[in-house]
C-alpha atoms as a PDB file:
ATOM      1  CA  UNK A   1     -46.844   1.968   8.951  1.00  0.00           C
ATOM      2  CA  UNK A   2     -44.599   1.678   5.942  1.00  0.00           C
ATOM      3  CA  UNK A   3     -41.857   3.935   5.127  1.00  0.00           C
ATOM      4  CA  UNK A   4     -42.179   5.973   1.657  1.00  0.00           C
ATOM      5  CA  UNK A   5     -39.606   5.673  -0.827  1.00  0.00           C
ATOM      6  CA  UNK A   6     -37.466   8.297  -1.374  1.00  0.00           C
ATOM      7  CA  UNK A   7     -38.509   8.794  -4.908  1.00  0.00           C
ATOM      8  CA  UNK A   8     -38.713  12.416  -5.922  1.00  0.00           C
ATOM      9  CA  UNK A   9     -42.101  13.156  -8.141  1.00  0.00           C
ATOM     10  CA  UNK A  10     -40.099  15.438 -10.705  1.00  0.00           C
ATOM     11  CA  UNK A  11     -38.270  12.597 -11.819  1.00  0.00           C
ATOM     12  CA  UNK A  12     -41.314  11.189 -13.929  1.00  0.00           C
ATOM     13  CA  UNK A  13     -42.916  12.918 -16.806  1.00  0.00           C
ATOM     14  CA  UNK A  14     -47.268  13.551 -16.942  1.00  0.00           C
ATOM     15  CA  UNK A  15     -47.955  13.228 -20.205  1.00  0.00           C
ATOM     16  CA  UNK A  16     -51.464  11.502 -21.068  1.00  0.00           C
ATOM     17  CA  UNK A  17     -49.745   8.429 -22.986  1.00  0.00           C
ATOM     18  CA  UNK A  18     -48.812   7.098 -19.303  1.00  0.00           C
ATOM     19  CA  UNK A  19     -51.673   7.559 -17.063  1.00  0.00           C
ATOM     20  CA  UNK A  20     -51.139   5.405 -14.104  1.00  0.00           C
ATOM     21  CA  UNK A  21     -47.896   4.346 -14.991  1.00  0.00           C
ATOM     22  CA  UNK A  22     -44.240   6.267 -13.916  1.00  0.00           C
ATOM     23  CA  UNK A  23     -41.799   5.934 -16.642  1.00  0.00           C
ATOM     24  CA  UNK A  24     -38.816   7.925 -16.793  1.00  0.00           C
ATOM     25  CA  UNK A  25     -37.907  10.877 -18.316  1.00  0.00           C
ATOM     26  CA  UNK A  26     -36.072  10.244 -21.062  1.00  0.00           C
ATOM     27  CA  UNK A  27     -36.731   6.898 -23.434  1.00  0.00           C
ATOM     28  CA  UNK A  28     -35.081   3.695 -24.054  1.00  0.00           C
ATOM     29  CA  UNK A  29     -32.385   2.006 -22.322  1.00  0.00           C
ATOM     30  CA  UNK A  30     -30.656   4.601 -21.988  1.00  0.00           C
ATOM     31  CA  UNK A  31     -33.210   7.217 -20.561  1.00  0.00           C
ATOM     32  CA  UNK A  32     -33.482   3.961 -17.536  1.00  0.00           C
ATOM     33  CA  UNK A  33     -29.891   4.097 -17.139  1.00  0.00           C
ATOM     34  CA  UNK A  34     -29.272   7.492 -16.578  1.00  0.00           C
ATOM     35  CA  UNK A  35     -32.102   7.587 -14.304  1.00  0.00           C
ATOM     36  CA  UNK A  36     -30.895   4.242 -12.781  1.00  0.00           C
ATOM     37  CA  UNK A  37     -27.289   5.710 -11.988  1.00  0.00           C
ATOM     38  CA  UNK A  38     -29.168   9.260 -10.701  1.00  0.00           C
ATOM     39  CA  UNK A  39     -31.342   6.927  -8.488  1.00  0.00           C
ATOM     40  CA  UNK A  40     -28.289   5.021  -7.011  1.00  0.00           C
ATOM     41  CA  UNK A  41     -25.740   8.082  -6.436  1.00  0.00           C
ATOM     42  CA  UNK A  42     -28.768   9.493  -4.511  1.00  0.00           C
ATOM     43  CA  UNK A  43     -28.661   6.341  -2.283  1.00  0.00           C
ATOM     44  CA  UNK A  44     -25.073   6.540  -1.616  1.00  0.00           C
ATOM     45  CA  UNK A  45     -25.367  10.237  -1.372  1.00  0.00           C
ATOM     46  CA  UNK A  46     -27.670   9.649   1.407  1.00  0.00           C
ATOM     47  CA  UNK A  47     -25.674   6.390   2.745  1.00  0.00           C
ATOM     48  CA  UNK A  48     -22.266   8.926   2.849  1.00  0.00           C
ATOM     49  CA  UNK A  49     -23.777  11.915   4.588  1.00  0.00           C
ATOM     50  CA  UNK A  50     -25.423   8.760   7.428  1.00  0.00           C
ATOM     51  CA  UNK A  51     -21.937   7.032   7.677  1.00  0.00           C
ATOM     52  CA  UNK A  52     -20.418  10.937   7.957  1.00  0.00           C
ATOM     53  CA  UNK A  53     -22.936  11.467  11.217  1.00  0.00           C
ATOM     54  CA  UNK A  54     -21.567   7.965  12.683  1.00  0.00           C
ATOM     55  CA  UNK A  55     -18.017   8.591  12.364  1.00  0.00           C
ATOM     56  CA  UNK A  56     -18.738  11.868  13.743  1.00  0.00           C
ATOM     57  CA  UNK A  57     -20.917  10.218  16.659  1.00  0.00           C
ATOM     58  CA  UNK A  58     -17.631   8.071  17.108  1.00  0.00           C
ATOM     59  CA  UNK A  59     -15.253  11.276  17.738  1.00  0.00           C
ATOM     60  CA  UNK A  60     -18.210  12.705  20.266  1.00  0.00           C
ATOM     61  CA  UNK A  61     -18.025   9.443  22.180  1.00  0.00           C
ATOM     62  CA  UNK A  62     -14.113   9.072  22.059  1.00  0.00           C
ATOM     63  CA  UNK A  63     -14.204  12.932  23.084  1.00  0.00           C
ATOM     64  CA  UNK A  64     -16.342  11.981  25.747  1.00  0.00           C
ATOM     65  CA  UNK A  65     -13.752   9.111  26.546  1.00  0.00           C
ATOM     66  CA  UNK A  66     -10.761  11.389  27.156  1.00  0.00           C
ATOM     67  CA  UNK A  67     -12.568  13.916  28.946  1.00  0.00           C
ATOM     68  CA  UNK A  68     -13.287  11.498  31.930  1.00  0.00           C
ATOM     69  CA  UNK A  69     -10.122  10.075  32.059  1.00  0.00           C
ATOM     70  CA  UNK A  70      -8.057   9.589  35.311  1.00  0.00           C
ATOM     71  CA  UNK A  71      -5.496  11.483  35.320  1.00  0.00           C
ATOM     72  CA  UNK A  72      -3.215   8.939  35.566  1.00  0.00           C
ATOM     73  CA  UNK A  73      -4.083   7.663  31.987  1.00  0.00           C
ATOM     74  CA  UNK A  74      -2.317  10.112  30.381  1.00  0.00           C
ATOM     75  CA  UNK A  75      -0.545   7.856  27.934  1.00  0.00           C
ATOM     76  CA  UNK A  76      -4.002   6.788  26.823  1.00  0.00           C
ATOM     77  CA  UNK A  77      -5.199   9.985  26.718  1.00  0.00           C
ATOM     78  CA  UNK A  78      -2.579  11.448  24.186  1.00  0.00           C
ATOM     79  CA  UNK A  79      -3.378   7.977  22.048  1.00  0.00           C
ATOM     80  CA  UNK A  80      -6.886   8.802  22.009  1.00  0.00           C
ATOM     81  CA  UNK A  81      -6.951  12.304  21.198  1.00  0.00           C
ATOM     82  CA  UNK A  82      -4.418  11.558  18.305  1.00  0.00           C
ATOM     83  CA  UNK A  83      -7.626   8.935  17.098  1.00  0.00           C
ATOM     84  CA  UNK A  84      -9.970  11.583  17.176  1.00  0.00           C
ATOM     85  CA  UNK A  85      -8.175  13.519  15.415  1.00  0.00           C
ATOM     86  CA  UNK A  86      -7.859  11.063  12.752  1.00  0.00           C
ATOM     87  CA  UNK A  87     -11.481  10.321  12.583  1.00  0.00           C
ATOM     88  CA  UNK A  88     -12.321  13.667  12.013  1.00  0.00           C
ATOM     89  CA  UNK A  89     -10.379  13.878   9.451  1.00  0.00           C
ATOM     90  CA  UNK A  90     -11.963  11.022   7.838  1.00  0.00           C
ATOM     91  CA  UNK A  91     -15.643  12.596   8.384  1.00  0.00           C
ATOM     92  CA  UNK A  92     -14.428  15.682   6.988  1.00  0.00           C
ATOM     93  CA  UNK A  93     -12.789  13.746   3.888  1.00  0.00           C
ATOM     94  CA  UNK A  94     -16.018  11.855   3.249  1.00  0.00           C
ATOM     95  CA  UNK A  95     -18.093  14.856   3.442  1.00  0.00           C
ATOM     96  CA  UNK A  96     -16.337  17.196   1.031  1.00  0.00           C
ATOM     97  CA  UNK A  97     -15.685  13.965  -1.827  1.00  0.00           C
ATOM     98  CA  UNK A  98     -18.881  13.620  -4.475  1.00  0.00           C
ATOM     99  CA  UNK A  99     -20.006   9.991  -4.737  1.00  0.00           C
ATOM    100  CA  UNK A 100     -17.844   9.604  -8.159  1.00  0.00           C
ATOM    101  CA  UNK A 101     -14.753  10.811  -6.102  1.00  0.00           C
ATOM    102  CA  UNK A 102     -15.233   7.978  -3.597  1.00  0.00           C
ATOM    103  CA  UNK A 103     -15.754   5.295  -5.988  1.00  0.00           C
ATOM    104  CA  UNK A 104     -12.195   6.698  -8.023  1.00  0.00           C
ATOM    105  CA  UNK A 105     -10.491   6.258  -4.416  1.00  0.00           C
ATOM    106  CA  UNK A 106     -12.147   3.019  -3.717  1.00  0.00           C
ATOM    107  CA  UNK A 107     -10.383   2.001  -7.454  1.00  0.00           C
ATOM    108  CA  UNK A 108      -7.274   3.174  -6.767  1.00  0.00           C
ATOM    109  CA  UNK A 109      -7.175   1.371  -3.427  1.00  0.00           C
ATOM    110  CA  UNK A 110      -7.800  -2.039  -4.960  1.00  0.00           C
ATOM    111  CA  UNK A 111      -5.149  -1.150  -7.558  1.00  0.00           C
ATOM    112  CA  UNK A 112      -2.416  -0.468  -5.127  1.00  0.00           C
ATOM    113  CA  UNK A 113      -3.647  -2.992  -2.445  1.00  0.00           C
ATOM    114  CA  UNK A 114      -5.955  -5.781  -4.313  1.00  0.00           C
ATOM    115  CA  UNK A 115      -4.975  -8.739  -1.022  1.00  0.00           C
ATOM    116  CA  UNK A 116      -6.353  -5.702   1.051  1.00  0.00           C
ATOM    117  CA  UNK A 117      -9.407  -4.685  -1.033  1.00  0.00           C
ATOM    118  CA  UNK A 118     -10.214  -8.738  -0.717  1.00  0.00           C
ATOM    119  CA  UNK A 119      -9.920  -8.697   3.264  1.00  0.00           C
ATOM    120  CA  UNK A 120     -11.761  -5.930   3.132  1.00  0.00           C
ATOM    121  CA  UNK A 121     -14.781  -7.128   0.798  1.00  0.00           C
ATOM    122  CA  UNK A 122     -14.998 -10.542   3.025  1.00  0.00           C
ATOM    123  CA  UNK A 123     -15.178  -9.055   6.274  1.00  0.00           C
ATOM    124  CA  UNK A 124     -17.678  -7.016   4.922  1.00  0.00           C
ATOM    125  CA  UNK A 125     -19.432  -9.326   3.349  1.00  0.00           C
ATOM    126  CA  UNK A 126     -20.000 -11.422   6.316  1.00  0.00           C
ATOM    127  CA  UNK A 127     -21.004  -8.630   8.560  1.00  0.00           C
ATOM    128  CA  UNK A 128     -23.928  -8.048   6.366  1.00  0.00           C
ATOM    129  CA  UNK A 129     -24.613 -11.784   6.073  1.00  0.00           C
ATOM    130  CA  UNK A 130     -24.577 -11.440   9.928  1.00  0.00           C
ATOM    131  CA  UNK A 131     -26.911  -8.595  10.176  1.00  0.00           C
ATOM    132  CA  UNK A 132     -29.218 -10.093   7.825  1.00  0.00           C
ATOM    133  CA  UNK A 133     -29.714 -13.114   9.639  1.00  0.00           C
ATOM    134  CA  UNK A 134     -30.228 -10.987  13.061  1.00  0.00           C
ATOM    135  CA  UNK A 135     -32.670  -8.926  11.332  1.00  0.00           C
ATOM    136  CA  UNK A 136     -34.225 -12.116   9.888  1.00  0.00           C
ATOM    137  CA  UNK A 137     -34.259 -14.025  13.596  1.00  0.00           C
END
């Protein structure tokens, strides 16, 4: 079974002159540009609010963590509780910023930090080449 694209039917017009064929809206290049851009924030709309519900998976499990503890790992305890406090503050960050908000930070950041921004674009880089290939073997 295939999935469906999410493609939302009220984003194509009905008139006659395109039976059979989806065309956007609005016309010329830049009626498929707007519609472009509206199709990609949804993506990364959708990608945010998935990556939100894994970083909040990640404070569950590190709650999870401290709770059974020893008590003799007190130290570690304190350290990990500070972390999940941390995450959570990420989530909530990433929930509350629109998609245009994000990619201002994610400017600013290479800005101030461009050697960081570059670390951070190759490691990510090759973890999707290395997911790709594991999906592909």
């Amino acid at each position: 079974m295939t999935d469906q694209l999410p493609i939302d039917a009220s984003d194509w017009n009905d008139d006659d002159s395109n039976i059979g064929v989806a065309a956007p809206r609005s016309s010329g290049f830049d009626g498929l540009l707007d519609f472009a851009r509206d199709r990609l924030i949804s993506f990364v709309e959708d990608a945010r609010d998935s990556l939100v519900g894994q970083v909040r998976g990640l404070k569950s499990l590190a709650d999870l963590l401290v709770d059974n503890l020893p008590e003799g790992a007190a130290p570690v305890s304190k350290l990990v509780g500070e972390a999940t406090g941390n995450i959570d503050a990420i989530a909530d960050a990433l929930a509350e910023k629109s998609v245009e908000e994000l990619v201002e930070d994610g400017r600013a950041l290479v800005r101030a930090q461009p050697a960081a921004a570059v670390g951070i674009a190759i490691a990510v880089g090759f973890l999707a080449g290395r997911m790709l290939k594991a999906a592909r073997d």
